[in-house]
C-alpha atoms as a PDB file:
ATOM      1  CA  UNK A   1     -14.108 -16.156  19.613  1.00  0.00           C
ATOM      2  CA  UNK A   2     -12.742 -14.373  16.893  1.00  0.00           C
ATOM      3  CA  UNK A   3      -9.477 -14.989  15.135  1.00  0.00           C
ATOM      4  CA  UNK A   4      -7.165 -12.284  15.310  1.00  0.00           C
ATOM      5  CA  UNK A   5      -6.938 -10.396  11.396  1.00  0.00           C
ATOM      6  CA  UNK A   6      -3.666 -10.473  12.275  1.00  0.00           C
ATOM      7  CA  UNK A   7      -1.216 -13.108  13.861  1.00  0.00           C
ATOM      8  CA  UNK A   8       1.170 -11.136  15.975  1.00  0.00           C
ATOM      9  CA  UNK A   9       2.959 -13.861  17.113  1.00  0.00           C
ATOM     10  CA  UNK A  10       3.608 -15.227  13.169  1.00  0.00           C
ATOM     11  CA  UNK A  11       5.182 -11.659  12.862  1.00  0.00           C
ATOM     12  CA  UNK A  12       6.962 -12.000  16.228  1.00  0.00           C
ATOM     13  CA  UNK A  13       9.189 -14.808  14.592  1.00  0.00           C
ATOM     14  CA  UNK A  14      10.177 -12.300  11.780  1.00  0.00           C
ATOM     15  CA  UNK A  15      10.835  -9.318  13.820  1.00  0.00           C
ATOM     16  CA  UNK A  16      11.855 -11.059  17.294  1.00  0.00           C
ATOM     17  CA  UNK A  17       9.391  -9.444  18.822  1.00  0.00           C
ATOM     18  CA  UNK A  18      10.431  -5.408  18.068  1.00  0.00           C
ATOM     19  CA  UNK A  19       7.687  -3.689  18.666  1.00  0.00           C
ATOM     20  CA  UNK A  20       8.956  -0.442  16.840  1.00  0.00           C
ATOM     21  CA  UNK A  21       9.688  -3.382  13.850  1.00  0.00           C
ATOM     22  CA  UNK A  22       6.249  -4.439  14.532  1.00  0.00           C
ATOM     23  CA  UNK A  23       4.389  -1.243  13.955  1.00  0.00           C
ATOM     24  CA  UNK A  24       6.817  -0.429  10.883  1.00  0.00           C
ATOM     25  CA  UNK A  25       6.331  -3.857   8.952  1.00  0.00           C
ATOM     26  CA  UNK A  26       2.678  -3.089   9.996  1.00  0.00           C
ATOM     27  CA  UNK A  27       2.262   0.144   8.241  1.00  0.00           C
ATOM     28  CA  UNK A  28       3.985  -0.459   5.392  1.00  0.00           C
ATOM     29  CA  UNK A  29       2.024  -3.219   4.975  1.00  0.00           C
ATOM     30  CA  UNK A  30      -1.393  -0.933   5.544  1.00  0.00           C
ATOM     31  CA  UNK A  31       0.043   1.064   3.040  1.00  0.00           C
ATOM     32  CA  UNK A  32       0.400  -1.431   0.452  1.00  0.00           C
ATOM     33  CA  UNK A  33      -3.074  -3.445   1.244  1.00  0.00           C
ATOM     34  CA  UNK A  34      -4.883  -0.464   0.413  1.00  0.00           C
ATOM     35  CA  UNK A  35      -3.245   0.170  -2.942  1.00  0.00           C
ATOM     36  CA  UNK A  36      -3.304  -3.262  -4.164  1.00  0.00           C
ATOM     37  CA  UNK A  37      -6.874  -3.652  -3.413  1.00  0.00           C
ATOM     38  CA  UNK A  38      -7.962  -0.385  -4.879  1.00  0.00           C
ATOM     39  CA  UNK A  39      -6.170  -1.552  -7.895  1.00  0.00           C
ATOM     40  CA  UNK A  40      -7.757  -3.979  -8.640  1.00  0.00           C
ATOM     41  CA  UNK A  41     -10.992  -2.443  -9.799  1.00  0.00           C
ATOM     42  CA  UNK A  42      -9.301  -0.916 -12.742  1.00  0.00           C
ATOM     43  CA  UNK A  43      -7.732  -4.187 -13.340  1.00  0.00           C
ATOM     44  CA  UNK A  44     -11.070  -5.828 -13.056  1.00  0.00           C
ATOM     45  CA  UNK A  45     -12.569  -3.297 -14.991  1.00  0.00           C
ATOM     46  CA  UNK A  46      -9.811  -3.482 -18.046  1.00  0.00           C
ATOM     47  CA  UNK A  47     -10.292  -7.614 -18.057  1.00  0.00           C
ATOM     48  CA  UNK A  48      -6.520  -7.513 -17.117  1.00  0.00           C
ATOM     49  CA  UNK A  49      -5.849 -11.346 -16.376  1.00  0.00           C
ATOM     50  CA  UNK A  50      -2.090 -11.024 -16.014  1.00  0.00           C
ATOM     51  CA  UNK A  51      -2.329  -7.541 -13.588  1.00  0.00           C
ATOM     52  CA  UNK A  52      -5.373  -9.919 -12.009  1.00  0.00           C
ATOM     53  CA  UNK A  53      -2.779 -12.364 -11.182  1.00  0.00           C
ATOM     54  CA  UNK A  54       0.205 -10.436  -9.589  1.00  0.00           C
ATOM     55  CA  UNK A  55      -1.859  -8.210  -7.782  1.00  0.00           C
ATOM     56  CA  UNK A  56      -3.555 -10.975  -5.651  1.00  0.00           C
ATOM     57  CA  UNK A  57      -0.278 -12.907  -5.787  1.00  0.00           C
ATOM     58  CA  UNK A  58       1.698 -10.001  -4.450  1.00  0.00           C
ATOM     59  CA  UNK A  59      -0.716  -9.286  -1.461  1.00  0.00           C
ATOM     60  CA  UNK A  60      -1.087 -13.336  -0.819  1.00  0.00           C
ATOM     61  CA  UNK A  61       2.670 -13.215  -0.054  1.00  0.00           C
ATOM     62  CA  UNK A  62       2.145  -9.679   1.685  1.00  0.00           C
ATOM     63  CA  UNK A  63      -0.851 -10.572   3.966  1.00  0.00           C
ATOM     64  CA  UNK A  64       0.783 -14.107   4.770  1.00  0.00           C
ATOM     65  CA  UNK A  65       4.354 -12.445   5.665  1.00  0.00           C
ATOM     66  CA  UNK A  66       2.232 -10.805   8.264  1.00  0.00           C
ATOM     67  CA  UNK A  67       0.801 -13.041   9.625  1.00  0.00           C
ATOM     68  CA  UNK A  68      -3.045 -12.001   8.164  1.00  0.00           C
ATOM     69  CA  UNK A  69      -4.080 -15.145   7.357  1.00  0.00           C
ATOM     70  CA  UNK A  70      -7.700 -14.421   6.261  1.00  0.00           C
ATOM     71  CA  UNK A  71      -6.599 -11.928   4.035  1.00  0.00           C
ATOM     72  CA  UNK A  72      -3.567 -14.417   2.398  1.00  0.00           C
ATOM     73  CA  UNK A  73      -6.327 -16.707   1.842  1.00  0.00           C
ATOM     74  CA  UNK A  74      -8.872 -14.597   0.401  1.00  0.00           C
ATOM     75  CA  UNK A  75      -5.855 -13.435  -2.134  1.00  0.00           C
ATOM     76  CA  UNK A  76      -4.841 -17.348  -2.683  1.00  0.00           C
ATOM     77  CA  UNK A  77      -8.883 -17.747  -3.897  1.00  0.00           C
ATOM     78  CA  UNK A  78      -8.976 -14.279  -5.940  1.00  0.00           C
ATOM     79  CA  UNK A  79      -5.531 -15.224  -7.397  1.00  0.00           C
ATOM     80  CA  UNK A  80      -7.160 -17.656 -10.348  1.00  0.00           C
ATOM     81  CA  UNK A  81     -10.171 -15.840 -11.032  1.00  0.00           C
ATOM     82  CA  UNK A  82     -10.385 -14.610 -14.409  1.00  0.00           C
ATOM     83  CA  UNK A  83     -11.120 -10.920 -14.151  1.00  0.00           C
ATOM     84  CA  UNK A  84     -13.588 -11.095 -17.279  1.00  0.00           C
ATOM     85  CA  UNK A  85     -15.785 -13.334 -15.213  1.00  0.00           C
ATOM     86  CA  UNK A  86     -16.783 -10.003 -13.665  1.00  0.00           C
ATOM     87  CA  UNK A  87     -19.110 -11.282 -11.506  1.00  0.00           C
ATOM     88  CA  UNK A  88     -16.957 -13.740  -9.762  1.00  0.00           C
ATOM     89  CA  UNK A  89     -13.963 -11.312  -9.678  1.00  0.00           C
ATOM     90  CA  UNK A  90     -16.338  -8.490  -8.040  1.00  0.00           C
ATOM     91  CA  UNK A  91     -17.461 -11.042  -5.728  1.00  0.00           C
ATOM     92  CA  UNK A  92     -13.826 -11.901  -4.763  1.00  0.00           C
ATOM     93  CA  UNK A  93     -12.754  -7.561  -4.931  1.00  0.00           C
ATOM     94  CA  UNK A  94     -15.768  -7.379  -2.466  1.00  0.00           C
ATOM     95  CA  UNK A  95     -13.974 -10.314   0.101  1.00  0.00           C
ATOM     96  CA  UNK A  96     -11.212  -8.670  -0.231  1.00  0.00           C
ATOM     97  CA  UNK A  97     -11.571  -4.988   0.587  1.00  0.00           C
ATOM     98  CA  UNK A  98     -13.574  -6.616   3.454  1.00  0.00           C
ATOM     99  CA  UNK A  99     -10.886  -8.526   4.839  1.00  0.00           C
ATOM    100  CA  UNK A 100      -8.170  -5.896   4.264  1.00  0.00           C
ATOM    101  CA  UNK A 101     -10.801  -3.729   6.072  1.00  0.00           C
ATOM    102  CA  UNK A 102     -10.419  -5.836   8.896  1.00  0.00           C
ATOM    103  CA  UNK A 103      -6.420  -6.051   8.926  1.00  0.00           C
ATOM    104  CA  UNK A 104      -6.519  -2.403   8.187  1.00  0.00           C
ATOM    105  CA  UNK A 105      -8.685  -2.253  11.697  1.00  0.00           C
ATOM    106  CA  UNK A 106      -6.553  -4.254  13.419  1.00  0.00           C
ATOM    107  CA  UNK A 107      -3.422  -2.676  12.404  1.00  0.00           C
ATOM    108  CA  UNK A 108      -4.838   1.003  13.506  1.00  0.00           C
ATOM    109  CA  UNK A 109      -5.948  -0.450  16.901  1.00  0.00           C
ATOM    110  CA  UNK A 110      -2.332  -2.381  17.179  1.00  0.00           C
ATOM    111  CA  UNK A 111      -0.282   1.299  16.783  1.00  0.00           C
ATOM    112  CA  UNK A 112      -2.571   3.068  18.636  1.00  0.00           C
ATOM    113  CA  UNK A 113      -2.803   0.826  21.678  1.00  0.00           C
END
């Protein structure tokens, strides 16, 4: 089975449990995901090493605080990636918007259920 994009009970420790906390650190953080990520194709695309960088370092910390593991780590391995090795950094932008995909999923299902 499956992990979870998302580790609700990582979260729980943060917000004690709230759901109404819950679903607001939860979209703000689908807010933010989806910027970052989309960001970094112009980033990628201007060979910007140092935006590179705090981008993925920025939603590491983000996806972690969370609890969305897969997507912390998936920022962790995009973090040192020079963006002028294009292919590597399109082939880390590609895990990425995959795995924020799936938080992004999860977080939809979460305040809809």
């Amino acid at each position: 089975m499956a992990a979870a994009a998302v580790d609700l009970s990582h979260l729980a420790r943060y917000t004690g449990g709230d759901a109404v906390l819950n679903a607001e650190v939860l979209r703000l953080f689908d807010s933010q995901a989806s910027e970052l990520v989309e960001r970094l194709q112009s980033i990628l695309d201007a060979r910007d090493v140092q935006s590179w960088k705090t981008i993925t370092h920025t939603l590491k910390g983000a996806a972690r605080g969370i609890g969305a593991f897969g997507l912390g780590d998936a920022a962790a391995a995009a973090e040192p990636i020079d963006p002028s090795d294009s292919k590597t950094a399109s082939a880390a932008l590609a895990v990425l918007r995959h795995k924020t995909h799936d938080v992004r999923f999860f977080i939809q299902s979460y305040l809809a259920a």
